[in-house]
Protein backbone atom coordinates (compact mmCIF):
# COMPACT_ATOMS: atom_id res chain seq x y z
CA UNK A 1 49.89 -75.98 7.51
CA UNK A 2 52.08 -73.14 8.07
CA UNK A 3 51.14 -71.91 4.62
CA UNK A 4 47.44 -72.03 5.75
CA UNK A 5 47.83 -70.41 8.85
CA UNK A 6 50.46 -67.73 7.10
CA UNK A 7 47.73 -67.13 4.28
CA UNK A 8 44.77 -66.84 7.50
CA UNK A 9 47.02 -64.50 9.07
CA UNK A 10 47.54 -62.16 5.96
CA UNK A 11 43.59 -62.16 5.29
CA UNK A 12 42.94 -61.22 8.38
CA UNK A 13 45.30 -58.11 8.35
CA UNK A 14 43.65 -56.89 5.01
CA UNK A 15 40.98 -57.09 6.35
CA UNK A 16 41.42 -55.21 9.57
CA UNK A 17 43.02 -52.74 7.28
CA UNK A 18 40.42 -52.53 5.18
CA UNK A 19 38.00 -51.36 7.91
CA UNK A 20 40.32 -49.05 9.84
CA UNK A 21 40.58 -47.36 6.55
CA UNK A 22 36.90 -47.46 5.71
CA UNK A 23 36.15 -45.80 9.26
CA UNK A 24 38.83 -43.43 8.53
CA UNK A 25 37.76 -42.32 5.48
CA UNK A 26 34.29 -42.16 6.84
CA UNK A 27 35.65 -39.76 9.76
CA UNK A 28 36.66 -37.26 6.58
CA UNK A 29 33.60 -37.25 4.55
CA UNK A 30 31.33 -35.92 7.59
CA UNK A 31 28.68 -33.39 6.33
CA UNK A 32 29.52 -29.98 7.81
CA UNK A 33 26.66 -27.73 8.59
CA UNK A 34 25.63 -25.60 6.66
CA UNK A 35 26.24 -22.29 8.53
CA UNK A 36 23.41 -19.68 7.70
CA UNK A 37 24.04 -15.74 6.91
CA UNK A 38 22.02 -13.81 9.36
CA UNK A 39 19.16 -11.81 7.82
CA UNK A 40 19.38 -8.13 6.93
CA UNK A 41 17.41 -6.40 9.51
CA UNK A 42 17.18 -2.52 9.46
CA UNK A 43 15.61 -0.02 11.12
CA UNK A 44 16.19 3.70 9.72
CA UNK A 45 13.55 6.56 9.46
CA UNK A 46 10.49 4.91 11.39
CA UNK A 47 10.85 2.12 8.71
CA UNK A 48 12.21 -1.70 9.57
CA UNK A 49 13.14 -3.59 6.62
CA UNK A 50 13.01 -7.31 6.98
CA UNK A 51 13.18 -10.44 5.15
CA UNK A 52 9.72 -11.07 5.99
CA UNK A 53 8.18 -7.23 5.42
CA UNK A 54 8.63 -3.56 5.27
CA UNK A 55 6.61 -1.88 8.42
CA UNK A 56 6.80 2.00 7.89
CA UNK A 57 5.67 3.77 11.04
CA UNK A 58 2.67 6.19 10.72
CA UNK A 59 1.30 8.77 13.50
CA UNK A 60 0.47 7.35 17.02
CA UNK A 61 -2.12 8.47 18.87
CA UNK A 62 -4.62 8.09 22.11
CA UNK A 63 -7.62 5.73 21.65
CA UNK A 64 -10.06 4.42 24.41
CA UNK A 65 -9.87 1.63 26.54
CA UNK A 66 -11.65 -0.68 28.30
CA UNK A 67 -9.31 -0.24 31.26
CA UNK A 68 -9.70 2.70 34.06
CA UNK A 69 -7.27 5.10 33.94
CA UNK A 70 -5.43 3.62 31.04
CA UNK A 71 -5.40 4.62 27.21
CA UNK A 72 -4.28 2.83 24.47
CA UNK A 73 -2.02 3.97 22.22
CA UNK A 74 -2.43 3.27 18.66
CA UNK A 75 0.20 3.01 16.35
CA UNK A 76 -0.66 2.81 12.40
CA UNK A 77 1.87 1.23 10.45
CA UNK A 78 2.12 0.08 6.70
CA UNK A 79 2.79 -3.66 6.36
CA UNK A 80 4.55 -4.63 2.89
CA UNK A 81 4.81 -8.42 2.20
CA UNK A 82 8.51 -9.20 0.93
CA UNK A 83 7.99 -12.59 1.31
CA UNK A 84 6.98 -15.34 -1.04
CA UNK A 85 4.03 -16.20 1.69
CA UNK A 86 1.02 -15.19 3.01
CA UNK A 87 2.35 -13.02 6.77
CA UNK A 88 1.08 -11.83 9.71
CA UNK A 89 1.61 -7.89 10.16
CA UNK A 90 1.39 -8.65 14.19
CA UNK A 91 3.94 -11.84 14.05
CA UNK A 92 6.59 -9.67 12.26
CA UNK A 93 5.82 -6.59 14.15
CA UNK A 94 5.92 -8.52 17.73
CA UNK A 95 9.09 -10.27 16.70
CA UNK A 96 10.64 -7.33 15.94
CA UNK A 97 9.39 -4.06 17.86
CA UNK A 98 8.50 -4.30 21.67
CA UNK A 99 7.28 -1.14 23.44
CA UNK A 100 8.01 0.66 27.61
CA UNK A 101 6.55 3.26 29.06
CA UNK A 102 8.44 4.83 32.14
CA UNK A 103 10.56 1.54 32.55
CA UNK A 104 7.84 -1.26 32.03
CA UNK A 105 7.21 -3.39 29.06
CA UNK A 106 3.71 -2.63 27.58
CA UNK A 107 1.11 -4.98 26.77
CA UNK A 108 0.22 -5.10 23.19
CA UNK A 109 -2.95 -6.07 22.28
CA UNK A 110 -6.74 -4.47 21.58
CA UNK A 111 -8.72 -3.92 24.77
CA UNK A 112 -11.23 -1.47 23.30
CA UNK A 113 -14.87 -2.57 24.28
CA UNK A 114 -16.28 0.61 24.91
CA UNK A 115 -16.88 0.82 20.97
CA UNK A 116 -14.80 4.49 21.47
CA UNK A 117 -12.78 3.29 18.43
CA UNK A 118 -13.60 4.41 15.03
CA UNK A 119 -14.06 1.75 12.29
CA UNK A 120 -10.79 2.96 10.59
CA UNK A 121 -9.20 1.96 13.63
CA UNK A 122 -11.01 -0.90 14.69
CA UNK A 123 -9.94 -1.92 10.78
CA UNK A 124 -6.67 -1.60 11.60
CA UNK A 125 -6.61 -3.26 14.79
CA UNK A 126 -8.46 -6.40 13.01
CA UNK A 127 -6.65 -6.46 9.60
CA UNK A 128 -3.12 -6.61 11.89
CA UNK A 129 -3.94 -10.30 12.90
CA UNK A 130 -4.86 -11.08 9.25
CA UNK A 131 -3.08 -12.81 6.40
CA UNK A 132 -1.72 -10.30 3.96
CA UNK A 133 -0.51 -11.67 0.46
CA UNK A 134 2.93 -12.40 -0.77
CA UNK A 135 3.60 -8.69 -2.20
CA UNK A 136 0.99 -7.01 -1.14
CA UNK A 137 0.58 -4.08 1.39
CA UNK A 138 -1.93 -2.81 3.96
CA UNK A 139 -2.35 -0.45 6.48
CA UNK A 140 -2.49 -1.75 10.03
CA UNK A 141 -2.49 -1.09 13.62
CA UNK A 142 -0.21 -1.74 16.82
CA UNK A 143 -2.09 -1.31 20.38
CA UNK A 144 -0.06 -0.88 23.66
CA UNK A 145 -1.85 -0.13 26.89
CA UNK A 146 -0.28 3.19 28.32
CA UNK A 147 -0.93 5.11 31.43
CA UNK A 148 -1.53 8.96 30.07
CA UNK A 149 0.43 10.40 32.70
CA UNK A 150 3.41 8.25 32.81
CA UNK A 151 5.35 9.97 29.50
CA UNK A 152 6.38 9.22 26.80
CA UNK A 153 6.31 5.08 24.79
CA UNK A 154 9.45 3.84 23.34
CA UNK A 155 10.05 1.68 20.79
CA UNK A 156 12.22 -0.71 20.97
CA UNK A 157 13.73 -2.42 17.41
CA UNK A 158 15.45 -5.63 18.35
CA UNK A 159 16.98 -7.96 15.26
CA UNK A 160 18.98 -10.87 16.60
CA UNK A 161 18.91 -10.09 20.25
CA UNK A 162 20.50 -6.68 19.94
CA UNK A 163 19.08 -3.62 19.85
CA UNK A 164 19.33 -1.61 16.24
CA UNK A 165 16.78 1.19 17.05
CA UNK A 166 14.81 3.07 19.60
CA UNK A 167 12.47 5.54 18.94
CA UNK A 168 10.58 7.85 21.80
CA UNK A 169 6.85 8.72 20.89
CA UNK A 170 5.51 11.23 22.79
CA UNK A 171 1.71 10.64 23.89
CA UNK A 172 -0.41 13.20 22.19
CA UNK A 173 -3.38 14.46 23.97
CA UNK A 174 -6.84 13.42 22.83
């Protein structure tokens, strides 16, 4: 009997043993995450470089708005597709670039209905909400609504939460 209870006892601590190992060993084979590079972001000579797109800045001007006393300034830009995806211009532009005037945050965004537009720009203003090829480029538009007498727009280039560029743009006159 004590042999019974002697071999009992001895299974049972192997066993124990066994699983305190098995947890332990379980403890050091825990996936780590995977910790990602941030993405190259620059913004150098009215041109931001993403991993998405190239926008390269072109010449702002005044357009018409629907609004009273309000403008809208137009800014053409060149959208390259980097990607292996069909993109937005807008979503990479609006995740990107952000625009004040005098303080305030501007509202992006077309409010042209008094057909003063030309179809060149309404073109652009259209073809920035739609779907460009992987690796192809087109020329697009970014609308802000601007008082004409409050100075000058800046933009501001943001890539992870910080600030890598601003860049004043005088309004020109009509």
């Amino acid at each position: 009997m004590r042999h019974t209870l002697t071999v009992a006892l001895l299974v049972t601590v192997v066993i124990l043993t066994g699983c305190g190992q098995q947890n332990n060993s379980s403890h050091q084979h825990k996936a780590v995450p995977k910790q990602t590079q941030p993405q190259s972001v620059t913004f150098t000579k009215q041109t931001l470089k993403t991993t998405q797109g190239t926008i390269k800045l072109g010449t702002p001007r005044l357009v018409a708005s629907a609004l009273p006393n309000r403008q809208q300034f137009l800014i053409p830009y060149t959208f390259h597709n980097t990607s292996k995806k069909q993109l937005v211009p807008d979503d990479t532009w609006t995740k990107y670039i952000s625009a004040t005037q005098a303080g305030q945050s501007l509202t992006t965004g077309s409010l042209s209905i008094t057909g003063g537009n030309s179809d060149t720009d309404n073109d652009a203003i259209n073809d920035s909400v739609s779907p460009v090829d992987a690796g192809q480029t087109k020329t697009v538009g970014a609308m802000y609504k601007v008082n004409p007498t409050a100075g000058p727009v800046t933009l501001i280039v943001k890539a992870h939460q910080k600030i890598i560029g601003k860049l004043p743009l005088p309004l020109p006159a009509n």
